[in-house]
PDB file of N, CA and C in Angstrom:
ATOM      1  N   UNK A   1    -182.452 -14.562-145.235  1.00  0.00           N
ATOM      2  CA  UNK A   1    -183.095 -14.468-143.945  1.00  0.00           C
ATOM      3  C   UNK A   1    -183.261 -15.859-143.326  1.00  0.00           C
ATOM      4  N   UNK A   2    -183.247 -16.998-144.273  1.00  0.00           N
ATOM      5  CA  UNK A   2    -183.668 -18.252-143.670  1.00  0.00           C
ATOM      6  C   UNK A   2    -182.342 -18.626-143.200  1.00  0.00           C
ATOM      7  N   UNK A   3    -181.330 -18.289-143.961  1.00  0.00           N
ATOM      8  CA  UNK A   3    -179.915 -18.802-143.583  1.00  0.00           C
ATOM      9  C   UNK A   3    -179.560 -18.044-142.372  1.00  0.00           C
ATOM     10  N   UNK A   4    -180.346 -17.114-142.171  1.00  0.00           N
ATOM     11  CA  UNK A   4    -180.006 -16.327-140.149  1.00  0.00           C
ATOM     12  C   UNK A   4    -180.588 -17.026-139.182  1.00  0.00           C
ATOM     13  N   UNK A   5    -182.107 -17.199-139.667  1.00  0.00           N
ATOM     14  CA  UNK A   5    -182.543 -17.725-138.548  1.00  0.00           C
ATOM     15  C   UNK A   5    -182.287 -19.124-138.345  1.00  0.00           C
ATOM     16  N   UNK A   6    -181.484 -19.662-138.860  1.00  0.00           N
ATOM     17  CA  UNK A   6    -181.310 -21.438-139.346  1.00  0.00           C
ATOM     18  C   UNK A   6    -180.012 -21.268-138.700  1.00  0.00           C
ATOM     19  N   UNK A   7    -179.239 -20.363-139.021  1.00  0.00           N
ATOM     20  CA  UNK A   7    -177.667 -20.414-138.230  1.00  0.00           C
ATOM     21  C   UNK A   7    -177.978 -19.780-136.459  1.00  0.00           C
ATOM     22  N   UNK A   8    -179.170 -19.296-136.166  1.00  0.00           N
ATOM     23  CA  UNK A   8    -179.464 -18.891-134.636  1.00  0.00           C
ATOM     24  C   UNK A   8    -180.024 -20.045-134.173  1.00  0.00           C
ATOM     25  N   UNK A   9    -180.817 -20.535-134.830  1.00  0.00           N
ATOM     26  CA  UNK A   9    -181.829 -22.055-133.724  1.00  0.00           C
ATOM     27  C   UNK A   9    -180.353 -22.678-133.862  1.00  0.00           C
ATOM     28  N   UNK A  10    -179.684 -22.855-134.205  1.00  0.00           N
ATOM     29  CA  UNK A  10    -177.996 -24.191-134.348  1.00  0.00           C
ATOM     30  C   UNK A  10    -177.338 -23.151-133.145  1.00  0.00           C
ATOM     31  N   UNK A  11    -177.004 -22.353-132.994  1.00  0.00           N
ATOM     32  CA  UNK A  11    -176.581 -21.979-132.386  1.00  0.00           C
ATOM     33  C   UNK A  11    -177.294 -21.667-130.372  1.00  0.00           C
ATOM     34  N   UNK A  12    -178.159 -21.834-130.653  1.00  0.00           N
ATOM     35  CA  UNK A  12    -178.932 -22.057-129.362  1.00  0.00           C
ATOM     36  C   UNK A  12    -178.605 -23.187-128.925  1.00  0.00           C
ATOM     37  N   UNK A  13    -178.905 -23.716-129.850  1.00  0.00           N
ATOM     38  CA  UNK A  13    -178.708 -25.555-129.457  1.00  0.00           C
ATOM     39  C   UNK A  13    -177.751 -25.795-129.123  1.00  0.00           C
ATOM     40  N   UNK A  14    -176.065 -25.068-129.272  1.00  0.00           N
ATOM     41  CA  UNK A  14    -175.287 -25.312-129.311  1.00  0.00           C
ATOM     42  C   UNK A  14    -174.512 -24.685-127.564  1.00  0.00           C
ATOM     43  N   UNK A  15    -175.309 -23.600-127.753  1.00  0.00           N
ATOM     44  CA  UNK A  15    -175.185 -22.868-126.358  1.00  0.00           C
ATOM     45  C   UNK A  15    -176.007 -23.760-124.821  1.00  0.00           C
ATOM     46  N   UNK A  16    -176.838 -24.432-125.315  1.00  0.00           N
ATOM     47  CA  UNK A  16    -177.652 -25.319-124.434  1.00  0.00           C
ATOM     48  C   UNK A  16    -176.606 -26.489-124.078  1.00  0.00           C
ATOM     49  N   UNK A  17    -176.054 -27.189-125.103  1.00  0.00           N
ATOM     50  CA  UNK A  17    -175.345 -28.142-124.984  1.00  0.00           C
ATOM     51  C   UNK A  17    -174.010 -27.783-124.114  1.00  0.00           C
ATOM     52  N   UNK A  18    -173.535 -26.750-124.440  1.00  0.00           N
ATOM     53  CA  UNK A  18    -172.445 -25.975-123.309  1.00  0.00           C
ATOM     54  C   UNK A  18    -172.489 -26.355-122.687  1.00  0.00           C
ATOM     55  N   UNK A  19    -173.787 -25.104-121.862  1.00  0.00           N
ATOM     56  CA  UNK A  19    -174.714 -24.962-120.165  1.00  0.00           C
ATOM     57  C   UNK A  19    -174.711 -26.585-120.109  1.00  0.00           C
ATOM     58  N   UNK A  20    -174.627 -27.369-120.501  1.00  0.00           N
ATOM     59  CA  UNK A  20    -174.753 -28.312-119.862  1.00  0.00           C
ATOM     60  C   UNK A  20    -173.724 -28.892-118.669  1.00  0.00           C
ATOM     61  N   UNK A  21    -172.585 -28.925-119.418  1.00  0.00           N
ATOM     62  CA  UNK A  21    -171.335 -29.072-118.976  1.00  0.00           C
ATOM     63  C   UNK A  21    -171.140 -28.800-117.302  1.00  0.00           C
ATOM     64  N   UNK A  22    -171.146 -30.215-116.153  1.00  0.00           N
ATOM     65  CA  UNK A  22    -170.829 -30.410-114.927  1.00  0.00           C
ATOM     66  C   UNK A  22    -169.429 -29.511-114.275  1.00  0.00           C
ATOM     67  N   UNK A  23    -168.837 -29.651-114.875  1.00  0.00           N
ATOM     68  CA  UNK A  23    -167.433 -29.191-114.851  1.00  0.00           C
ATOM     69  C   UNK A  23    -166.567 -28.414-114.507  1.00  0.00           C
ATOM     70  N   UNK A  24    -167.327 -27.526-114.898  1.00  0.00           N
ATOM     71  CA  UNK A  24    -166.967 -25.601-114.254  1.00  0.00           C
ATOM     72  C   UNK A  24    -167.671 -25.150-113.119  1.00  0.00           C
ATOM     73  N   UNK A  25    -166.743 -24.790-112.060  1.00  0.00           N
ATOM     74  CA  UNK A  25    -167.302 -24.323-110.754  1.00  0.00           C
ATOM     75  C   UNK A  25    -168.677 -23.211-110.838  1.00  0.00           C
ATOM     76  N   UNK A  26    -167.472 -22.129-111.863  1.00  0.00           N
ATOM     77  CA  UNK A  26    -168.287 -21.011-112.103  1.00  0.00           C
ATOM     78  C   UNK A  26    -169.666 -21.103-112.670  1.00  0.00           C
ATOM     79  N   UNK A  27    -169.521 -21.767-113.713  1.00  0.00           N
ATOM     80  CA  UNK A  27    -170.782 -22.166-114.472  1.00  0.00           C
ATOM     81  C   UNK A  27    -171.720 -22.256-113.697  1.00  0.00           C
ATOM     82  N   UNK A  28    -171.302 -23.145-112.550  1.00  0.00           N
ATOM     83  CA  UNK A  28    -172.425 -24.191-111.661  1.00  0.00           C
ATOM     84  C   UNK A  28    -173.041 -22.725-110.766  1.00  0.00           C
ATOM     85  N   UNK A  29    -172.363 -21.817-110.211  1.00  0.00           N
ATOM     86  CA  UNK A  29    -172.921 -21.039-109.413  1.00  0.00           C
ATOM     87  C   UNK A  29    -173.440 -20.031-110.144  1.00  0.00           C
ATOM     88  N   UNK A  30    -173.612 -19.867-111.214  1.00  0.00           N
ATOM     89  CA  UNK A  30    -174.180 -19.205-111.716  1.00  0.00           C
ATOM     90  C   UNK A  30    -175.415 -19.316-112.390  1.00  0.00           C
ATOM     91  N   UNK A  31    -175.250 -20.670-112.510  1.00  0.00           N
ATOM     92  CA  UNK A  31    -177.113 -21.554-113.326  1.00  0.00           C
ATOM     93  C   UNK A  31    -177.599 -21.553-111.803  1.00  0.00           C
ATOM     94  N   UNK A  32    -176.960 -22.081-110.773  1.00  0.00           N
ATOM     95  CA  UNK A  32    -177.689 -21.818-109.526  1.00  0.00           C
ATOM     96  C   UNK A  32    -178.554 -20.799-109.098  1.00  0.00           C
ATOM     97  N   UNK A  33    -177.735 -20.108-109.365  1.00  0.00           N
ATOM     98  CA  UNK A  33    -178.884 -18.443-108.455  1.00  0.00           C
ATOM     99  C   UNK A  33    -179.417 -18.145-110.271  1.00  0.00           C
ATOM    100  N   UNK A  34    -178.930 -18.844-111.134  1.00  0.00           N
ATOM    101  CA  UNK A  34    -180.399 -17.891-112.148  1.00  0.00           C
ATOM    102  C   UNK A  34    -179.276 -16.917-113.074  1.00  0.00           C
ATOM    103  N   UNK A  35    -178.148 -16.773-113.070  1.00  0.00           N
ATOM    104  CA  UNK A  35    -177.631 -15.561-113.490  1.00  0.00           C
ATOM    105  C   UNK A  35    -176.885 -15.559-114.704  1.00  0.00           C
ATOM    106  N   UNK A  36    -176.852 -17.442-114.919  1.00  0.00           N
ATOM    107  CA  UNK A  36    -175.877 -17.664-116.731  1.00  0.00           C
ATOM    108  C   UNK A  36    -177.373 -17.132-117.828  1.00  0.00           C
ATOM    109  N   UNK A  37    -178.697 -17.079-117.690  1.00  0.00           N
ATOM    110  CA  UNK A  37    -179.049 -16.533-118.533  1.00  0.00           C
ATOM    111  C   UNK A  37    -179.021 -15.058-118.829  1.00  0.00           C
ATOM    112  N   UNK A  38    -178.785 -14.456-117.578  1.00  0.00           N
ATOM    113  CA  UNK A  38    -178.222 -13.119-118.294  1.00  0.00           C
ATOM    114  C   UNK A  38    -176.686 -13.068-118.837  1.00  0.00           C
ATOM    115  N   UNK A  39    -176.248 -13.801-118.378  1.00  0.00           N
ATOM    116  CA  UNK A  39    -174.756 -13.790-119.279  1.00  0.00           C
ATOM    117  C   UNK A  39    -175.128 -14.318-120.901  1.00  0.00           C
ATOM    118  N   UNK A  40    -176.095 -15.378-120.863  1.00  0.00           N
ATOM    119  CA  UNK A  40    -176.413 -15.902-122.297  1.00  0.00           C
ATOM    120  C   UNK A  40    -177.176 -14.234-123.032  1.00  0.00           C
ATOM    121  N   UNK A  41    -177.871 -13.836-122.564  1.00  0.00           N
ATOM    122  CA  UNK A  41    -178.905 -13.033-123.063  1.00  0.00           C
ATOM    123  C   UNK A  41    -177.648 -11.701-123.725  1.00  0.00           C
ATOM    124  N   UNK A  42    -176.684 -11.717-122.828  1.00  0.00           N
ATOM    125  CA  UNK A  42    -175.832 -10.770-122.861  1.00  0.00           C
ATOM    126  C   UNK A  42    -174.859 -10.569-124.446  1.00  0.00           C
ATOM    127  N   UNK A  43    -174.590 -12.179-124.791  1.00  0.00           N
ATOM    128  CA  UNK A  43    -173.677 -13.112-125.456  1.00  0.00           C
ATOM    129  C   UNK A  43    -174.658 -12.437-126.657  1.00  0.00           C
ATOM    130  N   UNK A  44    -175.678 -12.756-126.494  1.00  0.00           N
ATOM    131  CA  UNK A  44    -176.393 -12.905-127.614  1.00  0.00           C
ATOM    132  C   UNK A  44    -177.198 -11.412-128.387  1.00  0.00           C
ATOM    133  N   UNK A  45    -177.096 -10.429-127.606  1.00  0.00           N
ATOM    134  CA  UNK A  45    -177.370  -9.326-127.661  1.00  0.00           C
ATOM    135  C   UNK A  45    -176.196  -8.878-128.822  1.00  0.00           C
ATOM    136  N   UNK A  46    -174.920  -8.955-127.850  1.00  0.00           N
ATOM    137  CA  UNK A  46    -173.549  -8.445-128.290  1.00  0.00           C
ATOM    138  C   UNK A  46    -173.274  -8.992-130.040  1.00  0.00           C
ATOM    139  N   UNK A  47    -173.776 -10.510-130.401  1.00  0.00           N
ATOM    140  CA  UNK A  47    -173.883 -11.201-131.259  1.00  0.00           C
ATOM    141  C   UNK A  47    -174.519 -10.899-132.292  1.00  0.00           C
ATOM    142  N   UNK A  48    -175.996 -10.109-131.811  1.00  0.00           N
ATOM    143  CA  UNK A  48    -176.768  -9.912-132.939  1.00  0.00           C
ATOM    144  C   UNK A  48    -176.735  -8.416-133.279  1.00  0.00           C
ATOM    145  N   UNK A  49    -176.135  -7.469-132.127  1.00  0.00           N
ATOM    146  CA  UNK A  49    -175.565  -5.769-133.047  1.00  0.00           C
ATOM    147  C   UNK A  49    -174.315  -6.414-134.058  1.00  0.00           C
ATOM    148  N   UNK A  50    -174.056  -7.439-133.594  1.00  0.00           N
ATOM    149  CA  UNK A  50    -172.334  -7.138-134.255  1.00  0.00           C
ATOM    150  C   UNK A  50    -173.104  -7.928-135.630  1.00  0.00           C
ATOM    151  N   UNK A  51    -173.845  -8.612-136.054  1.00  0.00           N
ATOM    152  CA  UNK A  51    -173.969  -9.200-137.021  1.00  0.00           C
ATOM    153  C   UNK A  51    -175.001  -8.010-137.702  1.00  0.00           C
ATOM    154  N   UNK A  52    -176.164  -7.244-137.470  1.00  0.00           N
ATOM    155  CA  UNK A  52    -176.540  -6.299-137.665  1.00  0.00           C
ATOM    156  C   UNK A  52    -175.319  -5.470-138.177  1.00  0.00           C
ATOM    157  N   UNK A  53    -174.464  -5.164-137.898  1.00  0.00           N
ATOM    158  CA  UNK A  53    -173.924  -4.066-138.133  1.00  0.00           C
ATOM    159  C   UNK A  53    -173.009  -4.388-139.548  1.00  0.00           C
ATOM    160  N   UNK A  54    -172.313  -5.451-139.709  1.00  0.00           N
ATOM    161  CA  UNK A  54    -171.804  -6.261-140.724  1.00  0.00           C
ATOM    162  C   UNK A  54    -172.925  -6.090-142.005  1.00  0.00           C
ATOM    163  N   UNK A  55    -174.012  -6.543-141.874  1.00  0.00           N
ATOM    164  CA  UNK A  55    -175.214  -6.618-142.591  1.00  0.00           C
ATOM    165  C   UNK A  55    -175.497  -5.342-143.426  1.00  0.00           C
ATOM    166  N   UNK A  56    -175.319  -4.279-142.763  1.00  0.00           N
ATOM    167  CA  UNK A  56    -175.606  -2.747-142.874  1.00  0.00           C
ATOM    168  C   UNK A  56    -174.687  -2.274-143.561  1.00  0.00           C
ATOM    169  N   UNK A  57    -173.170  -2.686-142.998  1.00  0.00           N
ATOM    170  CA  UNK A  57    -171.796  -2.377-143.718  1.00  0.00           C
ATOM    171  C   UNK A  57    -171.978  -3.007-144.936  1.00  0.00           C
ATOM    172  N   UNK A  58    -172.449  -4.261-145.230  1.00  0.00           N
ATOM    173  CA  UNK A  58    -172.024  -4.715-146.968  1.00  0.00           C
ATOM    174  C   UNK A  58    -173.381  -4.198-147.517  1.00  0.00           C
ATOM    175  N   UNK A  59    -174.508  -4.077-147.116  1.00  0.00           N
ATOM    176  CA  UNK A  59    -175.366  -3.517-147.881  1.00  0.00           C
ATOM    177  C   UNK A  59    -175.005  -1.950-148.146  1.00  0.00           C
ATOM    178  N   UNK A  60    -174.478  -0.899-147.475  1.00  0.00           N
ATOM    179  CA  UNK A  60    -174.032  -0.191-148.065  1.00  0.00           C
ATOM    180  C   UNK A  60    -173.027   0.296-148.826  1.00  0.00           C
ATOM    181  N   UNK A  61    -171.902  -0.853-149.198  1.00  0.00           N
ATOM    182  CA  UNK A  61    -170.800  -1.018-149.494  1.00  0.00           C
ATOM    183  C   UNK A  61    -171.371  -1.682-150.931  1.00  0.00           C
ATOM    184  N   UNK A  62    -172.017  -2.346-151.041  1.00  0.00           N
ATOM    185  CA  UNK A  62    -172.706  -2.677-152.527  1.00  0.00           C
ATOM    186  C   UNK A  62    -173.576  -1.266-153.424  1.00  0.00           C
ATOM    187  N   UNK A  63    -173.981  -0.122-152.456  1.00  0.00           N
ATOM    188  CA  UNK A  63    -174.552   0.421-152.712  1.00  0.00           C
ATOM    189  C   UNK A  63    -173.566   1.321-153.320  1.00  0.00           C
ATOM    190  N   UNK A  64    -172.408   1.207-152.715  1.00  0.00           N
ATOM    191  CA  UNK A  64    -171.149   2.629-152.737  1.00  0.00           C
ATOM    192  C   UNK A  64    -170.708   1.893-154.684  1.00  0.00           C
ATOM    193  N   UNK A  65    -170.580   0.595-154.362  1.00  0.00           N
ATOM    194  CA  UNK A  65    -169.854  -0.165-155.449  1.00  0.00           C
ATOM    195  C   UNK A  65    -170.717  -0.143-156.977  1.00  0.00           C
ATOM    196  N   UNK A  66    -172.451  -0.287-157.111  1.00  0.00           N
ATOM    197  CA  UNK A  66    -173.449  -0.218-157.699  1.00  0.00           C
ATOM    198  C   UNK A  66    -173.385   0.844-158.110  1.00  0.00           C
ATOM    199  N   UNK A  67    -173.423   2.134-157.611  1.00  0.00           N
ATOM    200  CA  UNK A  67    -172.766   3.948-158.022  1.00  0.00           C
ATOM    201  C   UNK A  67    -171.614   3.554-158.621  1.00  0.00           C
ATOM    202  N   UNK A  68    -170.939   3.240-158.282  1.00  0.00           N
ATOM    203  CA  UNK A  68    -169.199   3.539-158.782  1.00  0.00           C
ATOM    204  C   UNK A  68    -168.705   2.849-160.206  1.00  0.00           C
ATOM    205  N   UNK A  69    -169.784   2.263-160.872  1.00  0.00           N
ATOM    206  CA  UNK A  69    -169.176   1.055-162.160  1.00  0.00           C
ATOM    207  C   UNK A  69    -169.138   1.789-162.854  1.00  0.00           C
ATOM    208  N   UNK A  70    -168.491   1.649-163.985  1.00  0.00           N
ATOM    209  CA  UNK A  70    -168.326   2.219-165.115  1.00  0.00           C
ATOM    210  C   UNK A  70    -169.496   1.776-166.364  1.00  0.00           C
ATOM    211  N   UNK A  71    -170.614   3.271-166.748  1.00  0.00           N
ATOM    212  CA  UNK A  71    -171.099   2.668-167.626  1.00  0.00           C
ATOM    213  C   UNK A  71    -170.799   2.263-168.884  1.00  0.00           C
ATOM    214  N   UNK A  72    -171.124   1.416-169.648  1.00  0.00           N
ATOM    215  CA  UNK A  72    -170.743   1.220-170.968  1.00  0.00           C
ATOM    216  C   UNK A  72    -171.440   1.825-171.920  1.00  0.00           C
TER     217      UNK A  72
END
């Protein structure tokens, strides 16, 4: 659990450092009116079912594997 929330604060940080970036037209009109944090919020939503769901898959895939050994 510490290694999730330790790989999300790095990754914020990392998404901040982006948004920073002068460069991109689009970018710029979009921190303007307010609207790259719903694209961030969006990013990050999509990020954390898909890692949820991974999470769920090997915990029950250990569970399938834990049933399935051969006892001695």
């Amino acid at each position: 659990m510490k290694k999730l929330l330790f790989s999300l604060i790095l990754t914020m940080a990392t998404m901040q450092l982006f948004a920073q970036n002068n460069g991109v037209e689009m970018a710029d009109a979009l921190r303007s009116n307010g609207k790259i944090y719903v694209v961030v919020i969006c990013i990050v939503i999509i990020l954390v079912g898909l890692l949820s769901y991974l999470f769920s898959l090997d915990k029950r895939l250990k569970k399938i594997e834990k049933e399935n050994l051969p006892k001695n």
